[in-house]
C-alpha atoms as a PDB file:
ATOM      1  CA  UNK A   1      25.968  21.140  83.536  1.00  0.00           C
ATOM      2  CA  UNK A   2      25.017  19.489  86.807  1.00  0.00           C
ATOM      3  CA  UNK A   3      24.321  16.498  87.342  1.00  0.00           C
ATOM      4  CA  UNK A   4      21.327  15.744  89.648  1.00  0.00           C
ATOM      5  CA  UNK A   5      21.454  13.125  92.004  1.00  0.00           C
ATOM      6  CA  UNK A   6      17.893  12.947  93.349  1.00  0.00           C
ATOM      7  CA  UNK A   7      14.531  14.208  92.609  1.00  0.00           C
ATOM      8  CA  UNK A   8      14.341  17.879  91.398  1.00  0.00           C
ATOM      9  CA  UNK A   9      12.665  19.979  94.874  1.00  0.00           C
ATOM     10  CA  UNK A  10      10.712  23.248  94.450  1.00  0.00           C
ATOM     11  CA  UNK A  11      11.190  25.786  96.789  1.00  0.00           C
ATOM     12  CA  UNK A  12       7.778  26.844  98.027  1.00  0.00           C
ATOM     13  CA  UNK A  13       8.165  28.740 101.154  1.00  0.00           C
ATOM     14  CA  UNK A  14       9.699  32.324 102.335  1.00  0.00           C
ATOM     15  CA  UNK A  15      12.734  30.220 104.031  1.00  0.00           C
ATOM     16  CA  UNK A  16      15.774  31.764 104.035  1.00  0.00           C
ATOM     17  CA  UNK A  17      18.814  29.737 102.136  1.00  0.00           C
ATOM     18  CA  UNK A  18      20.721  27.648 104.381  1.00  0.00           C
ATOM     19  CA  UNK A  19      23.778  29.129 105.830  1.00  0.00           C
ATOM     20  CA  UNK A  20      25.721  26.973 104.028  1.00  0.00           C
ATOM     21  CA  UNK A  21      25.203  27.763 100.732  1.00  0.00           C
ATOM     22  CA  UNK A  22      24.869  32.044 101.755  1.00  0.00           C
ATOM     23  CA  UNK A  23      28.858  31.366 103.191  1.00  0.00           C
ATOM     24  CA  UNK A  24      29.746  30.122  99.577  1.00  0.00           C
ATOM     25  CA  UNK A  25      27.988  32.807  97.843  1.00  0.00           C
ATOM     26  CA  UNK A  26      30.054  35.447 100.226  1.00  0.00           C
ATOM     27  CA  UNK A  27      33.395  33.287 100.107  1.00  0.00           C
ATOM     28  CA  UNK A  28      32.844  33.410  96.052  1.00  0.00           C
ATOM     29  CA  UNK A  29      32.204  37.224  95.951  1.00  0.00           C
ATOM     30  CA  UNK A  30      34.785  37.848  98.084  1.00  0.00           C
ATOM     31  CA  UNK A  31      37.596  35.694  95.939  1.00  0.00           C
ATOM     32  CA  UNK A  32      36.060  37.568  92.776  1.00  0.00           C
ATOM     33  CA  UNK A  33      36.825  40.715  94.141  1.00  0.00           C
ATOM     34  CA  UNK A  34      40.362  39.454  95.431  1.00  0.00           C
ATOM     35  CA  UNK A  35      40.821  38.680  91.841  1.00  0.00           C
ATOM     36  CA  UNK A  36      40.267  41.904  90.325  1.00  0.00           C
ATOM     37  CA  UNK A  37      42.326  43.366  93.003  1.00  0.00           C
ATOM     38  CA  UNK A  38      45.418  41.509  91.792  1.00  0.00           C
ATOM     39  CA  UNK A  39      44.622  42.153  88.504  1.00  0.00           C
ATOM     40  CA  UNK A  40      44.456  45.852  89.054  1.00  0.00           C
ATOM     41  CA  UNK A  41      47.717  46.247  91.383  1.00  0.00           C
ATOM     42  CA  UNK A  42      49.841  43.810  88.608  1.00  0.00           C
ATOM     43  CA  UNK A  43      48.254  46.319  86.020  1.00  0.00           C
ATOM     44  CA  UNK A  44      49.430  49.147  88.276  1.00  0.00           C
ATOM     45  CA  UNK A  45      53.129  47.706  88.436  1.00  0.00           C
ATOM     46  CA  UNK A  46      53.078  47.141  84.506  1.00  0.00           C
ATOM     47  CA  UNK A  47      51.636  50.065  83.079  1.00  0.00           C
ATOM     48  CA  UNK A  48      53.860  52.524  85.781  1.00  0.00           C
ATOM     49  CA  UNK A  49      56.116  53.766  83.132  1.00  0.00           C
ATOM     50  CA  UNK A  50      54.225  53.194  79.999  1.00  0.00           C
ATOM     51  CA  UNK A  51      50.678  54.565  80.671  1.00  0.00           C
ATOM     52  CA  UNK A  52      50.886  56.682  84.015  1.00  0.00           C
ATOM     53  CA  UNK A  53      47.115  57.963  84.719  1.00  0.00           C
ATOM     54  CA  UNK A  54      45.840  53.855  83.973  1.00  0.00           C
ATOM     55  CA  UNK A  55      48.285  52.853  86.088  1.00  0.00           C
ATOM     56  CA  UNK A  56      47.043  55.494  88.871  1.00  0.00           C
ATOM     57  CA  UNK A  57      43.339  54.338  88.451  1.00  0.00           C
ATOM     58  CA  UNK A  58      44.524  50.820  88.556  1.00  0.00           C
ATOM     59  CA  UNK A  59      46.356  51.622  91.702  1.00  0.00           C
ATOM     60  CA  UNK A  60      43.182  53.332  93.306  1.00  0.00           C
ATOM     61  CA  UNK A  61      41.115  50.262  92.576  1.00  0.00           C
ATOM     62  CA  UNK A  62      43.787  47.787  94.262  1.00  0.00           C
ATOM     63  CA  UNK A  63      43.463  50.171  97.082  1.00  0.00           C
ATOM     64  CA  UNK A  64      40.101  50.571  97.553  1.00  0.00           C
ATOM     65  CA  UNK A  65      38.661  47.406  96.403  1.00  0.00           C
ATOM     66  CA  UNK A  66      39.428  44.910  99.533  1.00  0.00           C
ATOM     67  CA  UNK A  67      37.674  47.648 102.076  1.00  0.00           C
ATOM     68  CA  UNK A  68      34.896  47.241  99.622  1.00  0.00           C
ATOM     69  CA  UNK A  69      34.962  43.407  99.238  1.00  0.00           C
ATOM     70  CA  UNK A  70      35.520  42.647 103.108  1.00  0.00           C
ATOM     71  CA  UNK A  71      32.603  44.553 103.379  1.00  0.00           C
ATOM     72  CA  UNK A  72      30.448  42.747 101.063  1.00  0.00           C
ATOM     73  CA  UNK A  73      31.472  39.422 102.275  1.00  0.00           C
ATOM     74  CA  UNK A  74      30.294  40.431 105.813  1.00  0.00           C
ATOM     75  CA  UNK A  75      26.885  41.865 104.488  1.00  0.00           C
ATOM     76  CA  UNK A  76      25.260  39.374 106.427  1.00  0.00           C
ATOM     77  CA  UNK A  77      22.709  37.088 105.222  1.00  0.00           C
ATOM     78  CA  UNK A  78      19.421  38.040 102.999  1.00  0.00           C
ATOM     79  CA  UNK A  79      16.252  39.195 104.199  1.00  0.00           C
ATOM     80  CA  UNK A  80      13.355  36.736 103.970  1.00  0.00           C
ATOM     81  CA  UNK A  81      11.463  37.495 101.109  1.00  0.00           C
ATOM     82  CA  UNK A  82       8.507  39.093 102.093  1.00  0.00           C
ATOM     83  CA  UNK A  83       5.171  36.871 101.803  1.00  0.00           C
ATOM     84  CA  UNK A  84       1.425  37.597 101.974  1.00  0.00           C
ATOM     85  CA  UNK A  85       0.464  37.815 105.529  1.00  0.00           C
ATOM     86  CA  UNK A  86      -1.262  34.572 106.778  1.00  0.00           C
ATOM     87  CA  UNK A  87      -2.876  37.154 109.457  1.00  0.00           C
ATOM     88  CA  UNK A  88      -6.019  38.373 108.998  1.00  0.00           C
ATOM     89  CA  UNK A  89      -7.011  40.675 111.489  1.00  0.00           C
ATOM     90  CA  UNK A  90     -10.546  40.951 113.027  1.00  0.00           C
ATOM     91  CA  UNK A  91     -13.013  43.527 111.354  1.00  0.00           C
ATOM     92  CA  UNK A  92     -13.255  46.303 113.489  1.00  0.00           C
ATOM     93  CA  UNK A  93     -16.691  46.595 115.518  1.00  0.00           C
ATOM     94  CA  UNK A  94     -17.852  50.120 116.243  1.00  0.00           C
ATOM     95  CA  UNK A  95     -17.161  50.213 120.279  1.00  0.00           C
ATOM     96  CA  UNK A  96     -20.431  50.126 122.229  1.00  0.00           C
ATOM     97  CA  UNK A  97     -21.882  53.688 123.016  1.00  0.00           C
ATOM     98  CA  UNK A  98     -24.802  54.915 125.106  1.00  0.00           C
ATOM     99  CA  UNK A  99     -28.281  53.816 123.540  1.00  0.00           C
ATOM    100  CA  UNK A 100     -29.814  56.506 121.994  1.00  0.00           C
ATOM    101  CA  UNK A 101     -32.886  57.929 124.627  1.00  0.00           C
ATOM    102  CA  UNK A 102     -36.625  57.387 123.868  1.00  0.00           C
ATOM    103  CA  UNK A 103     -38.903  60.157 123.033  1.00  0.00           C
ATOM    104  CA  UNK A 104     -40.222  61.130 126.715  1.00  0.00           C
ATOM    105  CA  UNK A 105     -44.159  60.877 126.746  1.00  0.00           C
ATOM    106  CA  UNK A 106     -45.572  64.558 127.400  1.00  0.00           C
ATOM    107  CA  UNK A 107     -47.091  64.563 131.152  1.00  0.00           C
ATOM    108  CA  UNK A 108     -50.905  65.515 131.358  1.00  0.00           C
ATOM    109  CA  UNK A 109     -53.684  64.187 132.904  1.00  0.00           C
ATOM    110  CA  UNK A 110     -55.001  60.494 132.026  1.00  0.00           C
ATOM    111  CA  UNK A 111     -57.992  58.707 131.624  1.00  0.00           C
ATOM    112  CA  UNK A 112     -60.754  58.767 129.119  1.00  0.00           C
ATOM    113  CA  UNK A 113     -61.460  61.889 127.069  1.00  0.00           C
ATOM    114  CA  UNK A 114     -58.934  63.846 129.277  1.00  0.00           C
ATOM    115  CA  UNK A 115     -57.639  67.108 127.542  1.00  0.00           C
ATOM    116  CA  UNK A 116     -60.172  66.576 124.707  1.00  0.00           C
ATOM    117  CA  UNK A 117     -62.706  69.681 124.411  1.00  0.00           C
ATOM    118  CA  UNK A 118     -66.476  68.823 124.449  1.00  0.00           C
ATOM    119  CA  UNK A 119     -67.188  69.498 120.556  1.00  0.00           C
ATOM    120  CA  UNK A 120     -70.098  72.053 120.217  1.00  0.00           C
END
């Protein structure tokens, strides 16, 4: 177990991880996959006589396996995870149109009792 040397600290932010520690997580991958590579091609040279068609798979992993891990190690660093968005965007307005017209007032004559028919 590790021992802690100062106060424990909470990550509370969408930072990346420094590139420090993301080069030791590639450097470790890519000594894993090293590993098994050596394992496989010593597992290769072993089993050559005794158990052929192990021996060939073996052989095809010790092959193939440092394209794959070279690879990996250059991956590149992790996206940030993605947060909420501390955007909010405006509410949309309808866009100012043309006011809508006004009932035109019928032309006729004016005045007092005008176009009113004397009653009987």
């Amino acid at each position: 177990m590790r021992k802690q040397s100062g106060p424990e600290v909470f990550r509370i932010t969408g930072a990346r991880q420094g590139l420090a520690d993301d080069v030791r997580g590639r450097q470790r991958r890519y000594i894993i996959s090293m590993s098994v590579r050596t394992v496989s091609v010593v597992l290769a040279a072993t089993l050559w006589n005794v158990e052929r068609h192990v021996a060939v798979v073996a052989l095809a992993l010790g092959v193939l396996l440092p394209y794959v891990a070279v690879v990996i190690a250059n991956a590149g660093r992790e996206n940030a995870p993605s947060l909420p968005s501390t955007f909010v965007p405006a509410p949309m307005r309808p866009a100012l149109g043309t006011a809508p017209a006004e009932p035109a007032a019928e032309p006729g004559p004016t005045g007092r009792g005008a176009g009113t028919r004397p009653a009987d």
